[in-house]
PDB file of N, CA and C in Angstrom:
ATOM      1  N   UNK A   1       0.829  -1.184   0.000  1.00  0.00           N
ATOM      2  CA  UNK A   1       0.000   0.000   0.000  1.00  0.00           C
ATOM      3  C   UNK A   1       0.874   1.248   0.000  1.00  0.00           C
ATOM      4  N   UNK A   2       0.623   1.877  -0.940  1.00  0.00           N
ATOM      5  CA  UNK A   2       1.455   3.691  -0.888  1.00  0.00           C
ATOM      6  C   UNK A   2       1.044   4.046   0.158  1.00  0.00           C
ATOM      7  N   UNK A   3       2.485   4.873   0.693  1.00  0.00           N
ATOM      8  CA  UNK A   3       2.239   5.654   1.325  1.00  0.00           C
ATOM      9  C   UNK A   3       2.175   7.580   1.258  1.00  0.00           C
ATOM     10  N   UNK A   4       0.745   7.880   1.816  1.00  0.00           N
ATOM     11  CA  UNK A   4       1.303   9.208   1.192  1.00  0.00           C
ATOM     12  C   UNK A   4       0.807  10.308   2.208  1.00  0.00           C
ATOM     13  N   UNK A   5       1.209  11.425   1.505  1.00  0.00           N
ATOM     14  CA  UNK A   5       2.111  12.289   2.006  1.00  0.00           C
ATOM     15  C   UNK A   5       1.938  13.870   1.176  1.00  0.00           C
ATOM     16  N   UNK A   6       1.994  15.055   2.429  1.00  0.00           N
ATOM     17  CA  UNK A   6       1.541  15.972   1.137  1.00  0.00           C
ATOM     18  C   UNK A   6       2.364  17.444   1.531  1.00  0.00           C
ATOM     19  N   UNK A   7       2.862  17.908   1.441  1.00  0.00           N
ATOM     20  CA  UNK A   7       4.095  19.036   1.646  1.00  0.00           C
ATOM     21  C   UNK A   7       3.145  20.090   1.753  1.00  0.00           C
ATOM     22  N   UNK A   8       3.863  20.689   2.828  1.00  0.00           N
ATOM     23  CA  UNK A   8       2.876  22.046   3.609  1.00  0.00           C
ATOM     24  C   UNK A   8       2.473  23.002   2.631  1.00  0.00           C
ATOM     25  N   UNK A   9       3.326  23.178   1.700  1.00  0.00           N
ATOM     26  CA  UNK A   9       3.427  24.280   0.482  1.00  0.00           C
ATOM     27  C   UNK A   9       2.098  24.004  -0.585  1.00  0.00           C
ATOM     28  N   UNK A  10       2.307  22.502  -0.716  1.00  0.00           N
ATOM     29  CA  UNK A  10       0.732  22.336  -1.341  1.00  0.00           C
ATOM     30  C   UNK A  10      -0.717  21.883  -0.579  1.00  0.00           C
ATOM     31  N   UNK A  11      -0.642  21.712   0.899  1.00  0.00           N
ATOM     32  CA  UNK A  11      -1.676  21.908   1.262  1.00  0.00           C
ATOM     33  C   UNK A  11      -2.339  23.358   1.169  1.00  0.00           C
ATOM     34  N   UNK A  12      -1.363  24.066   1.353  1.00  0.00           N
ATOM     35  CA  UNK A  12      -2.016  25.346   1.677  1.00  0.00           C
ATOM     36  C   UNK A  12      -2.086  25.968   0.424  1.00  0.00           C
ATOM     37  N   UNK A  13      -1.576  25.420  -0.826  1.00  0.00           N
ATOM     38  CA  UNK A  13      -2.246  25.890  -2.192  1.00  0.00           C
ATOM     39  C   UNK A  13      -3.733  25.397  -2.073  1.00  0.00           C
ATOM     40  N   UNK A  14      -3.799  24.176  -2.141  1.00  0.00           N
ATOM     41  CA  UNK A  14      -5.267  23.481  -2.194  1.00  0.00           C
ATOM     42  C   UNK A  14      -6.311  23.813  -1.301  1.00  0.00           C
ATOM     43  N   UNK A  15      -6.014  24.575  -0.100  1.00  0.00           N
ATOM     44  CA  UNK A  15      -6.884  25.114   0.902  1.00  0.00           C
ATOM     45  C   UNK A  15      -7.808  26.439   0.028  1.00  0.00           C
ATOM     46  N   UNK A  16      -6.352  27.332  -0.756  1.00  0.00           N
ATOM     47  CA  UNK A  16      -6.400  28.563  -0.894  1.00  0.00           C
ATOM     48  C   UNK A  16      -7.393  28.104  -2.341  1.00  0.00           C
ATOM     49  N   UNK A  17      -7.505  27.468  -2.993  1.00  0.00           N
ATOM     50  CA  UNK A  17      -8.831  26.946  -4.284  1.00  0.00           C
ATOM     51  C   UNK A  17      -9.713  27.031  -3.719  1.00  0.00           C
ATOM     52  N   UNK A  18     -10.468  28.284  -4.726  1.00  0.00           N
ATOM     53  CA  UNK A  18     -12.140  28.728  -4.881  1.00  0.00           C
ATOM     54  C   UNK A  18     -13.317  27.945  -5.759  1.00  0.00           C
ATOM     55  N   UNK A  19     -12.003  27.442  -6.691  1.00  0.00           N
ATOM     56  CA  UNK A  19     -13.408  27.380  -8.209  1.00  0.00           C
ATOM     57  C   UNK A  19     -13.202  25.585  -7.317  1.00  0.00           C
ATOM     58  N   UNK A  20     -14.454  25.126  -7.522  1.00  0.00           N
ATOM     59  CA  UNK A  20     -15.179  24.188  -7.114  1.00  0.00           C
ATOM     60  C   UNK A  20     -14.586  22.578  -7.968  1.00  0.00           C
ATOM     61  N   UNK A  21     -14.940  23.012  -9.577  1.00  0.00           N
ATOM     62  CA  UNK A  21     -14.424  22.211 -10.260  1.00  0.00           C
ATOM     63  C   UNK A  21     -13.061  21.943 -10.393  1.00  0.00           C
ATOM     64  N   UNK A  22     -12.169  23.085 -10.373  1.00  0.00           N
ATOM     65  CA  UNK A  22     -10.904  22.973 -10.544  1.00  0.00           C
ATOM     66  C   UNK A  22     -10.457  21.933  -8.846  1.00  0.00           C
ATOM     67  N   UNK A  23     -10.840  21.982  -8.015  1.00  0.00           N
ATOM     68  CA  UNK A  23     -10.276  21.413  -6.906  1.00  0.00           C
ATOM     69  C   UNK A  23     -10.893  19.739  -7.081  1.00  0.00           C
ATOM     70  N   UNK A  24     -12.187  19.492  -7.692  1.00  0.00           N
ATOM     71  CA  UNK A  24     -12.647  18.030  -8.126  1.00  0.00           C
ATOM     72  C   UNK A  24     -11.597  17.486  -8.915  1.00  0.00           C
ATOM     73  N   UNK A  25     -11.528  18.161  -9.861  1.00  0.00           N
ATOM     74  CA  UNK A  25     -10.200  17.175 -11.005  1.00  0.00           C
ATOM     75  C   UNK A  25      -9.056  17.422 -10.199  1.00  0.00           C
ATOM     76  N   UNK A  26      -8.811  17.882  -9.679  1.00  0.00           N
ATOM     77  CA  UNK A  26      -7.092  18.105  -8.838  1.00  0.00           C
ATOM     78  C   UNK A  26      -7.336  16.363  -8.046  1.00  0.00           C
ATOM     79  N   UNK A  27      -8.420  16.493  -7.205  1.00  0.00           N
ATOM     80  CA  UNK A  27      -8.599  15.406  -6.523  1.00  0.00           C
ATOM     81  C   UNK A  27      -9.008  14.496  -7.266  1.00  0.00           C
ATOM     82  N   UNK A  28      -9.470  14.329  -8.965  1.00  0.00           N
ATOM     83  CA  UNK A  28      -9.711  13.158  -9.401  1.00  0.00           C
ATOM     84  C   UNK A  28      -8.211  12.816  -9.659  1.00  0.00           C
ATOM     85  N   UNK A  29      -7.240  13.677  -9.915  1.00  0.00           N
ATOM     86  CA  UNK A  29      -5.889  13.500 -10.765  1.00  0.00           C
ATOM     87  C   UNK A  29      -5.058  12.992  -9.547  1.00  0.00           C
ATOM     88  N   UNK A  30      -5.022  13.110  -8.079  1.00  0.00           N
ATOM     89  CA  UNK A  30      -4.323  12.759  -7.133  1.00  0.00           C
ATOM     90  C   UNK A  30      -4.739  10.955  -7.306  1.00  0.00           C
ATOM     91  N   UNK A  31      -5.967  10.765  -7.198  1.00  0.00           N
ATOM     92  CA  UNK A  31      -6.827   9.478  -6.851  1.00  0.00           C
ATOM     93  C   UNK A  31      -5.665   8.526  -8.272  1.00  0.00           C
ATOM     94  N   UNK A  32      -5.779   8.862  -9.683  1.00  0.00           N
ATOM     95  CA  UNK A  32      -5.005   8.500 -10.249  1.00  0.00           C
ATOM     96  C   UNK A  32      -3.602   8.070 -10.350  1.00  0.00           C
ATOM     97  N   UNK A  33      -2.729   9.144  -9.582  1.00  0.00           N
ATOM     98  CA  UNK A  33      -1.427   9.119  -9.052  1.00  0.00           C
ATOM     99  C   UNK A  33      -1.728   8.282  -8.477  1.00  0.00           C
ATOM    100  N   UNK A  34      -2.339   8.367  -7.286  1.00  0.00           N
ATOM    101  CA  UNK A  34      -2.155   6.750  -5.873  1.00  0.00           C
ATOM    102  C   UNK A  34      -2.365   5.314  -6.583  1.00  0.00           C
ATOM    103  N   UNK A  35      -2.892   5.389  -7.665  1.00  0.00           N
ATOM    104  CA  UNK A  35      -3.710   3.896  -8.042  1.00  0.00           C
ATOM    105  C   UNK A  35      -2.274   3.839  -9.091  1.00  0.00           C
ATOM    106  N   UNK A  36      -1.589   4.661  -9.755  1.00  0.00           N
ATOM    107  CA  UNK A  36      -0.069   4.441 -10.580  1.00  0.00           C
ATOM    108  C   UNK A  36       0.224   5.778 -10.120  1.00  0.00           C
ATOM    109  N   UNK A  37       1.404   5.177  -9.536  1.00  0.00           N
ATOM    110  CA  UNK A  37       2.883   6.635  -9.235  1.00  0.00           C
ATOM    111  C   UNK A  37       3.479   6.983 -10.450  1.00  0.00           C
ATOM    112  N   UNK A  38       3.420   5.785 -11.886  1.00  0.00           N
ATOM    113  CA  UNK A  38       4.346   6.357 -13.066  1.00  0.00           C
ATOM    114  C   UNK A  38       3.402   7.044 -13.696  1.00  0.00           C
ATOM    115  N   UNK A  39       2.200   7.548 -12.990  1.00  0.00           N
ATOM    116  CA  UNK A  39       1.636   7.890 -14.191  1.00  0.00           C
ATOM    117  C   UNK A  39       2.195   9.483 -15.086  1.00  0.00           C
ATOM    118  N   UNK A  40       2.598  10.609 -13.854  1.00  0.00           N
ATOM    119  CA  UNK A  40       3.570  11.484 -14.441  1.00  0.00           C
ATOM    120  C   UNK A  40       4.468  11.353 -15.400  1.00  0.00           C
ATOM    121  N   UNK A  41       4.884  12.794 -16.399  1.00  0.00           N
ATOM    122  CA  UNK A  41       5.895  12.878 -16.951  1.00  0.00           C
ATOM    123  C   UNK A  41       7.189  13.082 -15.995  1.00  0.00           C
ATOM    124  N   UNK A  42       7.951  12.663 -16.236  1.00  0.00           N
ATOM    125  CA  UNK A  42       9.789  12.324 -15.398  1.00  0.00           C
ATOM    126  C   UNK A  42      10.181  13.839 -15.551  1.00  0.00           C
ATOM    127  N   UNK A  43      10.564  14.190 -14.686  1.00  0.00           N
ATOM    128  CA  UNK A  43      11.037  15.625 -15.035  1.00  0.00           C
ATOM    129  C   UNK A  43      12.810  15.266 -15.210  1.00  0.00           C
ATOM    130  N   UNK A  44      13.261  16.391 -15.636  1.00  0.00           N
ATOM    131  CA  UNK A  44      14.946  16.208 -15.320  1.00  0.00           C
ATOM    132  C   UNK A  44      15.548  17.588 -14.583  1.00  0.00           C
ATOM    133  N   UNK A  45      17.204  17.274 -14.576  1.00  0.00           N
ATOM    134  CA  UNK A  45      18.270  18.806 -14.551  1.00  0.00           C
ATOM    135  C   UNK A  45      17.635  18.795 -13.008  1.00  0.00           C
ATOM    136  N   UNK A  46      17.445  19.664 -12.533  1.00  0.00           N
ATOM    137  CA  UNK A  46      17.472  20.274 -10.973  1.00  0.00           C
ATOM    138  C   UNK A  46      16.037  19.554 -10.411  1.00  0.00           C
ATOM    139  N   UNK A  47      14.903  19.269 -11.256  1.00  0.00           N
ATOM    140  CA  UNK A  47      14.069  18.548 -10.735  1.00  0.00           C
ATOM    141  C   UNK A  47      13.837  16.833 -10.946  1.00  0.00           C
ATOM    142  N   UNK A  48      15.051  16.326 -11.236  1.00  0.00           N
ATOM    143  CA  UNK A  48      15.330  15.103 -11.405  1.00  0.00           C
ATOM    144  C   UNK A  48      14.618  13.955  -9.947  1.00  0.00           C
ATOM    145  N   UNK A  49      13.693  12.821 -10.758  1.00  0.00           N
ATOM    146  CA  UNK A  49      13.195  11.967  -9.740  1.00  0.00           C
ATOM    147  C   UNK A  49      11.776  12.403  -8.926  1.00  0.00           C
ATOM    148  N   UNK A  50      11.645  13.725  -9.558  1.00  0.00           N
ATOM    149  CA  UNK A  50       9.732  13.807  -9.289  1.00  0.00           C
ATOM    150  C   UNK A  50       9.152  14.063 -10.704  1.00  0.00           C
ATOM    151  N   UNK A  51       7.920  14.206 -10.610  1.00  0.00           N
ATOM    152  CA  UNK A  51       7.053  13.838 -11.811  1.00  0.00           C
ATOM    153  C   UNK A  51       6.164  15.083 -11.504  1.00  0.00           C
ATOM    154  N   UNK A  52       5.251  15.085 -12.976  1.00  0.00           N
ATOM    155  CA  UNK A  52       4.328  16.218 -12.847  1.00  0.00           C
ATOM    156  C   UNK A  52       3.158  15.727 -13.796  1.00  0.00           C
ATOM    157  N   UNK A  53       1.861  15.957 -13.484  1.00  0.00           N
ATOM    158  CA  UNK A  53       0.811  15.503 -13.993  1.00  0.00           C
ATOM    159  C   UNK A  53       0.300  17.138 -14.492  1.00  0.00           C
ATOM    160  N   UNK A  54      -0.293  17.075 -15.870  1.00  0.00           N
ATOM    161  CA  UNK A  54      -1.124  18.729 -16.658  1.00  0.00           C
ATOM    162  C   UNK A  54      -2.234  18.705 -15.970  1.00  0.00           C
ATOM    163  N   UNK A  55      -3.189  19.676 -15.174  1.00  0.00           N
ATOM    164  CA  UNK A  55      -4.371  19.782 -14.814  1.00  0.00           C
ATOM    165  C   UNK A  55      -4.433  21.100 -15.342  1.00  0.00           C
ATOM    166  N   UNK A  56      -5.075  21.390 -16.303  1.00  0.00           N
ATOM    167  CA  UNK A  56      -5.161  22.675 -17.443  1.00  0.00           C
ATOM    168  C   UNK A  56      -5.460  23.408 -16.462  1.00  0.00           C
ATOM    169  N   UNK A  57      -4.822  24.859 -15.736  1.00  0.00           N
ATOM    170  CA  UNK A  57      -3.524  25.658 -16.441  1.00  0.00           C
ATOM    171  C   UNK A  57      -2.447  25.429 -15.671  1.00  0.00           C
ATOM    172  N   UNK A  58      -2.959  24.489 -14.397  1.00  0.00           N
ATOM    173  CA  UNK A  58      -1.715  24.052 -13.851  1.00  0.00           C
ATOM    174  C   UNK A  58      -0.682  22.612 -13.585  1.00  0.00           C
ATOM    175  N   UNK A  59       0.180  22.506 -13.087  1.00  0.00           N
ATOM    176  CA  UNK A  59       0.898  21.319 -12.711  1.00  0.00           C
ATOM    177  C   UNK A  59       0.943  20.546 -11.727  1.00  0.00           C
ATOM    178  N   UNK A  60       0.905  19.304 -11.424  1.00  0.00           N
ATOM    179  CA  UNK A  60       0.711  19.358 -10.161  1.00  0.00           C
ATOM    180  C   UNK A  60       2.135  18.369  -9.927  1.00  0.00           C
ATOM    181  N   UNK A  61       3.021  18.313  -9.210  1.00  0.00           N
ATOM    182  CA  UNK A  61       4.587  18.172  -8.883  1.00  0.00           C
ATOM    183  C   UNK A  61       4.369  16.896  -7.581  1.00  0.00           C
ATOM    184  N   UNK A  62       4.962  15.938  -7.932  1.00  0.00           N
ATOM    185  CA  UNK A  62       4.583  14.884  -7.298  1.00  0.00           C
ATOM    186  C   UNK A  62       6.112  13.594  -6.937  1.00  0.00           C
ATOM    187  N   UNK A  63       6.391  13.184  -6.125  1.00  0.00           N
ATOM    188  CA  UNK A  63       7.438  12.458  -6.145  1.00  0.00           C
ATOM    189  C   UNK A  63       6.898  10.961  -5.389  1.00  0.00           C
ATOM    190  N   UNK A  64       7.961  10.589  -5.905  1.00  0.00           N
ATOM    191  CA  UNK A  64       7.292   8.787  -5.904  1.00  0.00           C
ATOM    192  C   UNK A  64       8.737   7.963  -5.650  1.00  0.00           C
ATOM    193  N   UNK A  65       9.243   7.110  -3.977  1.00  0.00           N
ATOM    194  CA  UNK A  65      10.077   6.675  -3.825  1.00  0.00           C
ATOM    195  C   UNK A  65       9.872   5.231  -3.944  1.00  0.00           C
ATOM    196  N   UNK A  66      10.045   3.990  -4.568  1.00  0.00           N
ATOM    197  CA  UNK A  66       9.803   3.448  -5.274  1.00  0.00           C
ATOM    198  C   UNK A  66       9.806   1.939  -3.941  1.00  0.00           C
ATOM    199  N   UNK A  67      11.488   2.183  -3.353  1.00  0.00           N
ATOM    200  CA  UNK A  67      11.971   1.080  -2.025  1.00  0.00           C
ATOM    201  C   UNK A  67      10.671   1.702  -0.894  1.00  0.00           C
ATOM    202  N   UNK A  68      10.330   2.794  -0.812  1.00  0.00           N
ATOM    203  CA  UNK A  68       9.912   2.996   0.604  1.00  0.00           C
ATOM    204  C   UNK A  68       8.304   3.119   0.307  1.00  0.00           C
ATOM    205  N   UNK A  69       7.495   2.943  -0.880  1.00  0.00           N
ATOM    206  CA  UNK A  69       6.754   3.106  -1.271  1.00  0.00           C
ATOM    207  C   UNK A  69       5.891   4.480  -0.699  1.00  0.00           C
ATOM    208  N   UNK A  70       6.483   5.626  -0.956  1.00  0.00           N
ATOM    209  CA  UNK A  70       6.074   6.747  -0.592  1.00  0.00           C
ATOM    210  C   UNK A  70       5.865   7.524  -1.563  1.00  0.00           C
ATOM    211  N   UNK A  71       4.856   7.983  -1.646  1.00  0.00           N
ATOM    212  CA  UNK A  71       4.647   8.977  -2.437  1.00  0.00           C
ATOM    213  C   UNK A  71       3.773  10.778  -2.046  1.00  0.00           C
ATOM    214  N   UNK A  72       4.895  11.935  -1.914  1.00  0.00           N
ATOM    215  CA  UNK A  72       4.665  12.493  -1.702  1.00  0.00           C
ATOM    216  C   UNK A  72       4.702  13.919  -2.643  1.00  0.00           C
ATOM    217  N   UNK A  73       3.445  14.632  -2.088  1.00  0.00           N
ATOM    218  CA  UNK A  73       2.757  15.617  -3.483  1.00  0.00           C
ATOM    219  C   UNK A  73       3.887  17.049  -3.225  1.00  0.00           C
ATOM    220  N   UNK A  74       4.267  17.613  -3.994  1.00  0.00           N
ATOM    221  CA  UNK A  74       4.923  18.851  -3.657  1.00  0.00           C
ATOM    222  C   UNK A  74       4.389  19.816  -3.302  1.00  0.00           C
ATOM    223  N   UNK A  75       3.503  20.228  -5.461  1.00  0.00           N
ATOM    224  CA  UNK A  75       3.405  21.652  -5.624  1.00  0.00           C
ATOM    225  C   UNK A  75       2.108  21.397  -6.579  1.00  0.00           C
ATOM    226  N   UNK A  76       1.521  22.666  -6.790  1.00  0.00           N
ATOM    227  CA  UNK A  76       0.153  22.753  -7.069  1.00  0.00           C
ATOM    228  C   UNK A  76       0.617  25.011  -8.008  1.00  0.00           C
ATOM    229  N   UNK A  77       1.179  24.677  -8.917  1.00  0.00           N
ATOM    230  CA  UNK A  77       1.270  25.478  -9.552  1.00  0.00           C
ATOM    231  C   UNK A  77       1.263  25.972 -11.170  1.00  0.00           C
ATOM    232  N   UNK A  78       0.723  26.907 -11.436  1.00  0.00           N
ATOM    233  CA  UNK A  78       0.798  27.757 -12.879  1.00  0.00           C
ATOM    234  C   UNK A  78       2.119  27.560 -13.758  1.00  0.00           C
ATOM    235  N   UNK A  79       1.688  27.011 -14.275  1.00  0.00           N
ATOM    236  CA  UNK A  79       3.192  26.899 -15.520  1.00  0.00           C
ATOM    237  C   UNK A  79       3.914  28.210 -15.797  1.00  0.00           C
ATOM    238  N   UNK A  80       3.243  29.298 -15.939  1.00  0.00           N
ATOM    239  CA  UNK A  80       3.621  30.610 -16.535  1.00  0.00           C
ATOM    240  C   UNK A  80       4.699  31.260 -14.565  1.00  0.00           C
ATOM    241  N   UNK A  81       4.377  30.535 -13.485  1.00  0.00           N
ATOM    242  CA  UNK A  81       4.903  31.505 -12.349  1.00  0.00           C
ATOM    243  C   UNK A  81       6.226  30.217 -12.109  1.00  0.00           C
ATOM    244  N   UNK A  82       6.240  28.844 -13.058  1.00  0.00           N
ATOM    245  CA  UNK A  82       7.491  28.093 -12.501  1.00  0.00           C
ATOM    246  C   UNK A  82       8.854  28.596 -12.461  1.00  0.00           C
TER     247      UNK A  82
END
């Protein structure tokens, strides 16, 4: 069973979501991650070994330790402010 896990930086993005729908698909797209960790694109260079899933207009930044079966969420941000 994953274990998971969610970094203070993106709870308190996901707190700070108004629009209703946009926070449903965030949480349909997490539910996805837990059921496959590969499901992200691999990032590289300085963000090497976490992944990022598109939730139109943003990203959502996700890391997945494979021995410890942990998987913990980063970031919850705008492509245009990375």
């Amino acid at each position: 069973m994953v274990i998971v896990a969610y970094d203070p930086h993106f709870e308190k993005t996901i707190r700070k979501i108004s629009d209703a729908r946009l926070k449903e698909h965030v949480k349909h797209q997490i539910k996805k991650i837990i059921g496959n960790p590969g499901l992200g694109k691999p990032m590289r260079y300085c963000r090497k070994q976490t992944r990022e899933v598109y939730i139109p207009p943003f990203r959502l930044s996700y890391w997945y330790d494979k021995r410890k079966d942990t998987l913990v969420f980063l970031a919850l941000y705008h492509k245009d402010e990375q």
